[in-house]
C-alpha atoms as a PDB file:
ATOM      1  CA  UNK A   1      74.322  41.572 118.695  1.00  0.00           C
ATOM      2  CA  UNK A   2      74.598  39.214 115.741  1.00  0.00           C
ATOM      3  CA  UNK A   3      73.725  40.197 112.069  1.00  0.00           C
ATOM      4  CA  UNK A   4      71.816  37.732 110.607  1.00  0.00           C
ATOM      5  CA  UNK A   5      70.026  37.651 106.572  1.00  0.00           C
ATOM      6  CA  UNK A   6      66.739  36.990 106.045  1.00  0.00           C
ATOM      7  CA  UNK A   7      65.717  35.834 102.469  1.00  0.00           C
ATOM      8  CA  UNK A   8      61.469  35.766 102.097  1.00  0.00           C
ATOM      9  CA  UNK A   9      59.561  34.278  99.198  1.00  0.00           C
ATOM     10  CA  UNK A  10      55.855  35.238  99.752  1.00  0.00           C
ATOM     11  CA  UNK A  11      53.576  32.244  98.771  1.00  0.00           C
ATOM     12  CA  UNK A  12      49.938  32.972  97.111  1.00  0.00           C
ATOM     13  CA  UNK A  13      48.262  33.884  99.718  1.00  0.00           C
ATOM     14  CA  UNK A  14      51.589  36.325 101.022  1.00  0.00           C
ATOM     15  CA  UNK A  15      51.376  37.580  97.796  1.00  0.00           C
ATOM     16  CA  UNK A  16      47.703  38.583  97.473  1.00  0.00           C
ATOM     17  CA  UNK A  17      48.475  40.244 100.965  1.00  0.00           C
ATOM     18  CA  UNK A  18      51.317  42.518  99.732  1.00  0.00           C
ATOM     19  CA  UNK A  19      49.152  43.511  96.814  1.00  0.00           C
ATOM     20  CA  UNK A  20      46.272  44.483  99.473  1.00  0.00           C
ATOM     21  CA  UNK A  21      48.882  46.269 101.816  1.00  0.00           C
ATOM     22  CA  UNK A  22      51.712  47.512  99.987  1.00  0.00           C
ATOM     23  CA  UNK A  23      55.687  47.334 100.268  1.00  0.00           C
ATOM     24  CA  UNK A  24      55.890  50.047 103.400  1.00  0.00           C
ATOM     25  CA  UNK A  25      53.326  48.607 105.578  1.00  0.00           C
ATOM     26  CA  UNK A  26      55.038  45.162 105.184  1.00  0.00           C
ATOM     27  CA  UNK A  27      58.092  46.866 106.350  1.00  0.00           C
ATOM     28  CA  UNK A  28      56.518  48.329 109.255  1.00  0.00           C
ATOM     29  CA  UNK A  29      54.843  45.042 110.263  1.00  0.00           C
ATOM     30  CA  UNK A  30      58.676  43.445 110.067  1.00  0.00           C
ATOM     31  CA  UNK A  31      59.914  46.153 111.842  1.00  0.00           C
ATOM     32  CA  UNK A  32      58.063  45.694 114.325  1.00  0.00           C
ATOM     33  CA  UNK A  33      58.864  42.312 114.614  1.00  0.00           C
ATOM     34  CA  UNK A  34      62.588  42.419 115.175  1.00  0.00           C
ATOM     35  CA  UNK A  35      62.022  45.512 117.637  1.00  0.00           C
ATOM     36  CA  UNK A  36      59.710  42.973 119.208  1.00  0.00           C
ATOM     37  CA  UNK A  37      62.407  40.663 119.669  1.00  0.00           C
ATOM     38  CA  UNK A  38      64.953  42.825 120.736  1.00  0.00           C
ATOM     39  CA  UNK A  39      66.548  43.423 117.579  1.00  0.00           C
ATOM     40  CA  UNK A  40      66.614  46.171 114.438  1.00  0.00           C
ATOM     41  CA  UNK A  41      66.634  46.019 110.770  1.00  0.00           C
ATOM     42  CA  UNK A  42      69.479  47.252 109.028  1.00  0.00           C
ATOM     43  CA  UNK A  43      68.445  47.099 105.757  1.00  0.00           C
ATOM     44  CA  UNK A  44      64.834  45.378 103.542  1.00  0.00           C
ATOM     45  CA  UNK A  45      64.420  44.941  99.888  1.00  0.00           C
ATOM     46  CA  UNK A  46      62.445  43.578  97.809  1.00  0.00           C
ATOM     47  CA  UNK A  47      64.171  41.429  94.726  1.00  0.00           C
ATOM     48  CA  UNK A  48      64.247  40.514  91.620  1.00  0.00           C
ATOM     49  CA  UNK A  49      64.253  36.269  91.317  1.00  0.00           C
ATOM     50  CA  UNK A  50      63.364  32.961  93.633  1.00  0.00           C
ATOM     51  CA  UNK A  51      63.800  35.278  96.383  1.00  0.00           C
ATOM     52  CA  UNK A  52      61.183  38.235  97.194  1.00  0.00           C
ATOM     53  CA  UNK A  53      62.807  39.966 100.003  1.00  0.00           C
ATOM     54  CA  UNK A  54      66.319  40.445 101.741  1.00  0.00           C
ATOM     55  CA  UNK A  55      66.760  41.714 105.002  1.00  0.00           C
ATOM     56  CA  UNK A  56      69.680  42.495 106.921  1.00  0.00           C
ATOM     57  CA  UNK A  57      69.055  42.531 110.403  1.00  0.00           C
ATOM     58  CA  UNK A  58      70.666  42.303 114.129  1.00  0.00           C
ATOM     59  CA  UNK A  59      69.257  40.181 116.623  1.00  0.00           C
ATOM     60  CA  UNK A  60      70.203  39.067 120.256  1.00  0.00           C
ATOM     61  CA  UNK A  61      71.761  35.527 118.875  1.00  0.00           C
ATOM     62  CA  UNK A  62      70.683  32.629 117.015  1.00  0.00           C
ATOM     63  CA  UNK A  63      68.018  31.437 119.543  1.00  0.00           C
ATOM     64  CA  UNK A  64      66.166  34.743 118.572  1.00  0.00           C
ATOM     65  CA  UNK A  65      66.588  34.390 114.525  1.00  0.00           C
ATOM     66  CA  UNK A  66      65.139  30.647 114.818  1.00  0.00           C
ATOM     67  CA  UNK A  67      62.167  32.150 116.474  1.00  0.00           C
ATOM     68  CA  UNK A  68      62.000  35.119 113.964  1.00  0.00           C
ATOM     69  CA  UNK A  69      62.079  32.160 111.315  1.00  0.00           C
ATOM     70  CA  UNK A  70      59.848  30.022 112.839  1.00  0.00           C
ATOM     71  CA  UNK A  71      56.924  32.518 114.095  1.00  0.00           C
ATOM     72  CA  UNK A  72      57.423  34.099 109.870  1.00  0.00           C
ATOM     73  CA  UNK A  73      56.949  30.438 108.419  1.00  0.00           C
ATOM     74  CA  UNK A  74      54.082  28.864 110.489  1.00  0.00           C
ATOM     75  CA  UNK A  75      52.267  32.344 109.174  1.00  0.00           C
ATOM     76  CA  UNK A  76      51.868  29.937 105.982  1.00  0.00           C
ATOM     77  CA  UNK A  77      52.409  33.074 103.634  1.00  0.00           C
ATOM     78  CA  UNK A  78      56.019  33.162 103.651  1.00  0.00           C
ATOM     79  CA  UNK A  79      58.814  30.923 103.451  1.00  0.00           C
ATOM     80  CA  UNK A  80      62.333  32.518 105.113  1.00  0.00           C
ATOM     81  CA  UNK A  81      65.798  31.432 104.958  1.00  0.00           C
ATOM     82  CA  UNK A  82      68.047  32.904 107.439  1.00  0.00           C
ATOM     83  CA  UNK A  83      71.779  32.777 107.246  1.00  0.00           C
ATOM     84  CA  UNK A  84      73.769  33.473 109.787  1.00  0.00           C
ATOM     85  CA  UNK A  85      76.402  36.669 108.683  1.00  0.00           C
ATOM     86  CA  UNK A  86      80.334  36.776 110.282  1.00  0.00           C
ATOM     87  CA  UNK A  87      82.392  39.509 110.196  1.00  0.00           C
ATOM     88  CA  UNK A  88      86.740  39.400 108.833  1.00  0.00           C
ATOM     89  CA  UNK A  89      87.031  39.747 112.814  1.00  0.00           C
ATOM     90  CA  UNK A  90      84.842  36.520 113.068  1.00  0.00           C
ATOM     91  CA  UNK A  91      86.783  34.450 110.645  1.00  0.00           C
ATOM     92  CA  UNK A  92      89.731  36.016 112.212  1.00  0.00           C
ATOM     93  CA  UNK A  93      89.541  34.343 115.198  1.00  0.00           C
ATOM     94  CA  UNK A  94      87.702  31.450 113.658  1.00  0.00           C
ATOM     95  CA  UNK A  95      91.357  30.534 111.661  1.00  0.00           C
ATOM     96  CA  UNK A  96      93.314  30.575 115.030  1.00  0.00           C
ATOM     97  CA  UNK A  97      91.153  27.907 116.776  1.00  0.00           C
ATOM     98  CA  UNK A  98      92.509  24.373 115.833  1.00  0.00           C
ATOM     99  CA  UNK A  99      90.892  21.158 116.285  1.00  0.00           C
ATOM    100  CA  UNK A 100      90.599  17.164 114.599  1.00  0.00           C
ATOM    101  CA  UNK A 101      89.405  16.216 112.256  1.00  0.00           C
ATOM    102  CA  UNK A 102      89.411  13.566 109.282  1.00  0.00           C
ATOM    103  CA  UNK A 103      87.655  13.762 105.811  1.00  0.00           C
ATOM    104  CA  UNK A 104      85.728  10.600 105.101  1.00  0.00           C
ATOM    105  CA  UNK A 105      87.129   7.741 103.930  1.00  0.00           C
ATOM    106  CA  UNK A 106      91.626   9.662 104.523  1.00  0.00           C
ATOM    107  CA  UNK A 107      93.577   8.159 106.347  1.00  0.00           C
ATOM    108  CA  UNK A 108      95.967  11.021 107.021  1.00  0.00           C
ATOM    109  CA  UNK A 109      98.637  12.483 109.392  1.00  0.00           C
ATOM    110  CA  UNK A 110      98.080  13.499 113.153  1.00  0.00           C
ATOM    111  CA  UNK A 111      99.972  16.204 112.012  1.00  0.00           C
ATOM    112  CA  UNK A 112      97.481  17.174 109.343  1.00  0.00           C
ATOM    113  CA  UNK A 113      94.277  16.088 111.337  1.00  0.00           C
ATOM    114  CA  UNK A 114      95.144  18.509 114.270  1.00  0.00           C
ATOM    115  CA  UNK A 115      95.147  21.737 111.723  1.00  0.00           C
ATOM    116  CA  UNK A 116      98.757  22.344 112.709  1.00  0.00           C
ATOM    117  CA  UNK A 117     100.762  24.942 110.209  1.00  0.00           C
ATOM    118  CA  UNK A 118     100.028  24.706 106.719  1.00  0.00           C
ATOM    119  CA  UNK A 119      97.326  22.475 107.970  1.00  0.00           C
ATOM    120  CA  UNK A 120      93.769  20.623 106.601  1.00  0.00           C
ATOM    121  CA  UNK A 121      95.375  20.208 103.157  1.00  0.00           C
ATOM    122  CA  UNK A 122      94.784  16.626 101.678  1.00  0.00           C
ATOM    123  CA  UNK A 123      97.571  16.719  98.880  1.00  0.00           C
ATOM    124  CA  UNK A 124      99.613  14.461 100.854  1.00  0.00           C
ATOM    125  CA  UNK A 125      97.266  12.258 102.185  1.00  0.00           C
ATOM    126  CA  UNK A 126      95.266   9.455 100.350  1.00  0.00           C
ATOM    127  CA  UNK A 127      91.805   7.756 100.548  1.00  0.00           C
ATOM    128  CA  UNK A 128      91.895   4.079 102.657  1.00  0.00           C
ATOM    129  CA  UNK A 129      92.885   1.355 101.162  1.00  0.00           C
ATOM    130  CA  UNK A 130      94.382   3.196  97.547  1.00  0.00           C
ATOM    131  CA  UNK A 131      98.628   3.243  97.689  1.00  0.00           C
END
C-alpha cells in the first residue's frame, strides 16, 4: 500500500464541530474513514500553524487518496492537502529510470537530454539564441 500525508485546516463551521465533539471522536470518525477505504492511519495530530491536522496514512493507491480528499473537502468544513510520501527505495529506483527531456527555452546536448551519466546538469548548456 502507499503512504500518503494528509494536512487538514478545519474552516468555521469544522471548527465549531471539533469544539462540540472533541479531538478523539474526530479521530475515530477518520479512522473510520480510511478503514472504510481499505486503508489505516499510521499516525494523526493536531498542529500548531496554517495547518490543523497531519495524518500519516496508507491507502490502496492514489485513486483512493483523491477520493479520501475529495469526499473530506465537499464536507465544506475542511480543506485537505494530500501529498503523496516515497520511500529511499522509491527514489532508488526512481534515479535509475532515464528519459528526455529539455528545460524551457536550452538548447542542449542529446547527451544531456537523455539523463545519460553525470546527466540533467545545465552548466554546459545555454538558453536559445545567447552564445
Amino acid at each position: 500500500m502507499a503512504k500518503y500525508l494528509f494536512e487538514a485546516s478545519y474552516l468555521s463551521e469544522g471548527v465549531n464541530g471539533l469544539l462540540k465533539e472533541g479531538g478523539t471522536r474526530r479521530r475515530q470518525a477518520v479512522d473510520e474513514l480510511f478503514r472504510s477505504l481499505g486503508g489505516a492511519v499510521e499516525a494523526f495530530y493536531y498542529v500548531f500553524g496554517d495547518r490543523d491536522v497531519v495524518i500519516i496514512g496508507e491507502l490502496p493507491d492514489n485513486a483512493t487518496a483523491a477520493a479520501l480528499a475529495l469526499r473530506v473537502n465537499a464536507a465544506g468544513v475542511t480543506t485537505c492537502k494530500t501529498t503523496v510520501l516515497l520511500t529511499a527505495q522509491d527514489i532508488d529506483m526512481a534515479v535509475t529510470k532515464t528519459g528526455s527531456y529539455r528545460p524551457p527555452g536550452y538548447d542542449i546536448a542529446p547527451e544531456v537530454a537523455n539523463w545519460e551519466g553525470e546527466g540533467g546538469h545545465l552548466a554546459a548548456a545555454t538558453p536559445s539564441g545567447n552564445p
